[in-house]
Protein backbone atom coordinates (compact mmCIF):
# COMPACT_ATOMS: atom_id res chain seq x y z
CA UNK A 1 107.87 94.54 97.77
CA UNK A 2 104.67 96.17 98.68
CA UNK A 3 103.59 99.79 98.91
CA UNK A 4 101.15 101.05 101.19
CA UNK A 5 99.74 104.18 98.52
CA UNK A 6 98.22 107.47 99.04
CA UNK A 7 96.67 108.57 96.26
CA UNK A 8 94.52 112.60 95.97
CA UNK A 9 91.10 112.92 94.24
CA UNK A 10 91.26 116.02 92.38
CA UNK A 11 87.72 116.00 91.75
CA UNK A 12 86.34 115.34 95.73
CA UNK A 13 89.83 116.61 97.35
CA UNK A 14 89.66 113.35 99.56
CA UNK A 15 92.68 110.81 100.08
CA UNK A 16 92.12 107.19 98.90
CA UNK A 17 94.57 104.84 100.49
CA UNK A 18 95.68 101.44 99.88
CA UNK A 19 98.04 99.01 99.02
CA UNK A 20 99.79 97.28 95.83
CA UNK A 21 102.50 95.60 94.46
CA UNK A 22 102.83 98.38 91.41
CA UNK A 23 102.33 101.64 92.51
CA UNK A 24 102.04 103.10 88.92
CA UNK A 25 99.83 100.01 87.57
CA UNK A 26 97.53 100.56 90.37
CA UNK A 27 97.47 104.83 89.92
CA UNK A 28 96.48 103.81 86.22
CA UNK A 29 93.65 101.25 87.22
CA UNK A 30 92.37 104.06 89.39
CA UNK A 31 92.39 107.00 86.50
CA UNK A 32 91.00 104.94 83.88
CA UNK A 33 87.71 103.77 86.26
CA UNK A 34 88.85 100.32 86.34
CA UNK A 35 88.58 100.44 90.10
CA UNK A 36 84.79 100.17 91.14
CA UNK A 37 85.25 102.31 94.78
CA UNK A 38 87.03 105.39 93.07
CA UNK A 39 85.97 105.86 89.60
CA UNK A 40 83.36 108.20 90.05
CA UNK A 41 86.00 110.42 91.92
CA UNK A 42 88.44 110.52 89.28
CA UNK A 43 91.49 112.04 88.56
CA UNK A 44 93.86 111.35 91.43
CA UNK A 45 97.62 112.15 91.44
CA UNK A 46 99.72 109.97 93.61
CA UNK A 47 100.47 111.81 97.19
CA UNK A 48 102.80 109.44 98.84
CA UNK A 49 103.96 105.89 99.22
CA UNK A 50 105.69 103.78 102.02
CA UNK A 51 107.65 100.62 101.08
CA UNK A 52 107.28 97.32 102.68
CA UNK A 53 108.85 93.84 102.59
CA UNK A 54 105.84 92.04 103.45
CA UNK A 55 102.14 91.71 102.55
CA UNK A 56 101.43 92.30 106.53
CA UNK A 57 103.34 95.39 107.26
CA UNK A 58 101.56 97.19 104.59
CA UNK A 59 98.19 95.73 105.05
CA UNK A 60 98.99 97.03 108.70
CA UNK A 61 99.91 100.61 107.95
CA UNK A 62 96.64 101.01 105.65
CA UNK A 63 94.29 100.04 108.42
CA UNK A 64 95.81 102.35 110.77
CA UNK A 65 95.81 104.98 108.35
CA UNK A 66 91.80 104.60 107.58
CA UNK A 67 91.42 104.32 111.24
CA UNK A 68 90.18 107.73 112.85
CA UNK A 69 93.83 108.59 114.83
CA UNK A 70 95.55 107.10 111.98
CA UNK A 71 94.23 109.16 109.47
CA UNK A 72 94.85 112.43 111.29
CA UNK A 73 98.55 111.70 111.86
CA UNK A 74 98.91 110.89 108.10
CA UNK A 75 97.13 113.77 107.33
CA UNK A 76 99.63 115.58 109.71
CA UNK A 77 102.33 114.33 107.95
CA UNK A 78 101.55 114.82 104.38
CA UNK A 79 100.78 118.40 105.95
CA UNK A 80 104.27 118.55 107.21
CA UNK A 81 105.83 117.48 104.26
CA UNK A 82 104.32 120.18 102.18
CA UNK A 83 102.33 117.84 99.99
CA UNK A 84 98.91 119.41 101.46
CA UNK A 85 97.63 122.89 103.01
CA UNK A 86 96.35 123.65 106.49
CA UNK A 87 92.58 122.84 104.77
CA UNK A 88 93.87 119.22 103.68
CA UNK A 89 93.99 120.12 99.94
CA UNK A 90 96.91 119.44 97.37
CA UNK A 91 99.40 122.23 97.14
CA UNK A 92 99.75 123.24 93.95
CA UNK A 93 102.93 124.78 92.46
């Protein structure tokens, strides 16, 4: 399986997306600054994940998502499902 990830910068309030075979490995990798593109924009909390049987599909969804339509519909979504404000920031409980 492979997961196409959104993951939250609490430090920047930006969305980092990509995808990975381990969800939780990967969330680690990215907290502990083992990931070279993020780790100056650390912590993140994971936002959201989508599950896909092939490499392909999910390779698919995060290009659309990081292009400039795509990334307004997901942040639509992840707006609709409650998991950010109006402003595009985490909701906090």
């Amino acid at each position: 399986m492979y997961y196409f990830y959104v993951i939250y910068s609490m430090k920047d309030h930006r969305l980092y997306k990509g995808v990975t075979t381990d969800v939780i490995k990967r969330l680690e990798q990215h907290n502990s600054g083992r990931t070279k593109s993020t780790k100056h924009r650390r912590p993140f909390v994971l936002l959201h994940y989508e599950v896909y049987s092939d490499k392909t599909s999910a390779l698919k969804q995060e290009h659309w998502s990081k292009s400039l339509e795509g990334g307004a519909q997901l942040k639509a979504k992840l707006i609709e499902m409650s998991l950010l404000d109006d402003e595009g920031k985490i909701k906090m409980k």
